[in-house]
C-alpha atoms as a PDB file:
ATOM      1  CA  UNK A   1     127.969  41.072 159.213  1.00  0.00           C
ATOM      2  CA  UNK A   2     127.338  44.721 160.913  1.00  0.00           C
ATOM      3  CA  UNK A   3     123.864  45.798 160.738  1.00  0.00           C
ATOM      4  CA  UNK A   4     123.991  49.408 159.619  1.00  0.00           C
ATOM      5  CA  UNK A   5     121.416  51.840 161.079  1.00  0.00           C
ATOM      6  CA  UNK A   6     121.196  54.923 159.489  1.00  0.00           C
ATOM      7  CA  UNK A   7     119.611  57.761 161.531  1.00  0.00           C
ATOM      8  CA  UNK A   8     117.819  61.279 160.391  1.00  0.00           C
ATOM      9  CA  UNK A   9     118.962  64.139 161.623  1.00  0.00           C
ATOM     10  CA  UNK A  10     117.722  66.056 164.520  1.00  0.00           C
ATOM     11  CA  UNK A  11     115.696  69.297 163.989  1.00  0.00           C
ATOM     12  CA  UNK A  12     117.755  71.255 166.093  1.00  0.00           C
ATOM     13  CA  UNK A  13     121.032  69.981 164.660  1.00  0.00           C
ATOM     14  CA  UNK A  14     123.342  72.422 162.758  1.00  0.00           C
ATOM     15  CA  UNK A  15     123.877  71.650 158.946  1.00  0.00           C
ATOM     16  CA  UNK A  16     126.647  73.040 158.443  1.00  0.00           C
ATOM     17  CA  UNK A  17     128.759  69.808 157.827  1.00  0.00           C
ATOM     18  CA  UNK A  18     130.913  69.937 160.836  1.00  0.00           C
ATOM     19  CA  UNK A  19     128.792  68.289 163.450  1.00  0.00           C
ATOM     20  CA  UNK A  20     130.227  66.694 166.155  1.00  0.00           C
ATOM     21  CA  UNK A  21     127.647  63.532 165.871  1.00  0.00           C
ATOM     22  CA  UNK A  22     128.700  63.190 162.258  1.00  0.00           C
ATOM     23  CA  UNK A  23     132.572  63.282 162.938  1.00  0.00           C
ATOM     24  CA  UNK A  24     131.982  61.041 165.757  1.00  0.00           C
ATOM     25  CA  UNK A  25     129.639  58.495 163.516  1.00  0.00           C
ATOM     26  CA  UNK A  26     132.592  58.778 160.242  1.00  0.00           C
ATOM     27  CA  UNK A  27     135.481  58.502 162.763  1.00  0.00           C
ATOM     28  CA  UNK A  28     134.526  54.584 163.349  1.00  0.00           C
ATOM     29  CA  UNK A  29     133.332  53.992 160.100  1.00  0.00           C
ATOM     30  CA  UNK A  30     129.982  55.218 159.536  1.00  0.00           C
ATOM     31  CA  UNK A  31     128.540  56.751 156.335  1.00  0.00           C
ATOM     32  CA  UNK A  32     127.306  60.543 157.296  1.00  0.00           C
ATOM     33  CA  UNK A  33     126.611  61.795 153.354  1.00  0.00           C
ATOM     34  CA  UNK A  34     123.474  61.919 151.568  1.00  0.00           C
ATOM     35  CA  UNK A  35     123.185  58.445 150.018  1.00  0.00           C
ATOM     36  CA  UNK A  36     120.917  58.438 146.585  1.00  0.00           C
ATOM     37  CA  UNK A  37     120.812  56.306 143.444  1.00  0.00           C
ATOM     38  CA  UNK A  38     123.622  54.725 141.607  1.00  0.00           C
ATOM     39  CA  UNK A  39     123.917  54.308 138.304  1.00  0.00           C
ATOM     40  CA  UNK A  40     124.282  51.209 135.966  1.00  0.00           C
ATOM     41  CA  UNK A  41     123.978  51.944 132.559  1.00  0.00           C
ATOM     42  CA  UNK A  42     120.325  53.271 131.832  1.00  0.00           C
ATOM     43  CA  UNK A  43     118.898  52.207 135.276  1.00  0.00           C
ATOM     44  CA  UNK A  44     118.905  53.310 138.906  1.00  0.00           C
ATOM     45  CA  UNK A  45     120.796  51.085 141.360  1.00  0.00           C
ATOM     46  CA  UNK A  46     119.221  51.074 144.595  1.00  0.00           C
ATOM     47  CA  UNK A  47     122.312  51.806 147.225  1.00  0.00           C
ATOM     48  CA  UNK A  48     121.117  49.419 149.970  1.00  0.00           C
ATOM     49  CA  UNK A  49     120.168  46.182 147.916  1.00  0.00           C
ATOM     50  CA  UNK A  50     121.854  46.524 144.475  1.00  0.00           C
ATOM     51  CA  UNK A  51     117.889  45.886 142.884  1.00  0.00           C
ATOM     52  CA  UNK A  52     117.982  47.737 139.445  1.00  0.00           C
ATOM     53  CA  UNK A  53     114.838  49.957 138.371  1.00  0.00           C
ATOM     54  CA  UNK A  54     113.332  52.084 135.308  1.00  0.00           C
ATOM     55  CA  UNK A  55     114.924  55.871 135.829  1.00  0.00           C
ATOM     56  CA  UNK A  56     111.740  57.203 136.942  1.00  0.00           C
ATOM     57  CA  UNK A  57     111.951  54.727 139.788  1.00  0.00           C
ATOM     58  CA  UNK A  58     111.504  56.957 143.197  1.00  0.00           C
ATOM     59  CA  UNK A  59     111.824  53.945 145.871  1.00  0.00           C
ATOM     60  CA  UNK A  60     113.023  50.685 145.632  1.00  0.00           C
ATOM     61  CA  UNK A  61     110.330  47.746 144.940  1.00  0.00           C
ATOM     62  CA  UNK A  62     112.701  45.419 146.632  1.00  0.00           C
ATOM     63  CA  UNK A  63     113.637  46.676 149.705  1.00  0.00           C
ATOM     64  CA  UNK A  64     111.092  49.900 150.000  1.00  0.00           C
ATOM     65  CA  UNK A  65     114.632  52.461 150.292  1.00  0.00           C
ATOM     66  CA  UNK A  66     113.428  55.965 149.143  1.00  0.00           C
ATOM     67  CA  UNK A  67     116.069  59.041 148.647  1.00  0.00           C
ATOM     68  CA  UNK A  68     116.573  61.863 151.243  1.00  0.00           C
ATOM     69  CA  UNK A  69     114.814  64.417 149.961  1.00  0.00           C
END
């Protein structure tokens, strides 16, 4: 299995949505978007381990993932 690595971006980066290091990372695969919670049912569903939590959850008690803000 691939380990993913996701990376934050750099200060001086654009953010305009076009940047070359984002069509470069999402031209062999890679997830560029903002990743938050998922939904199942009446519960947050943590995107990295699948761990379910309260809706006023703001990180994951499993596996310590927290939202870009």
């Amino acid at each position: 299995m691939r380990e993913r690595v996701l990376l934050s971006p750099m200060s001086s980066a654009p953010d305009d949505g076009n940047d070359v290091f984002d069509q470069f990372l999402s031209q062999r695969g890679h997830r560029t978007e903002t990743v938050r919670w998922e939904r199942d049912y009446n519960k947050k569903q943590c995107p990295e381990c699948s761990a379910l939590h309260d809706l006023s959850a703001a990180e994951c008690s499993v596996c310590g993932w927290q939202p870009a803000d």
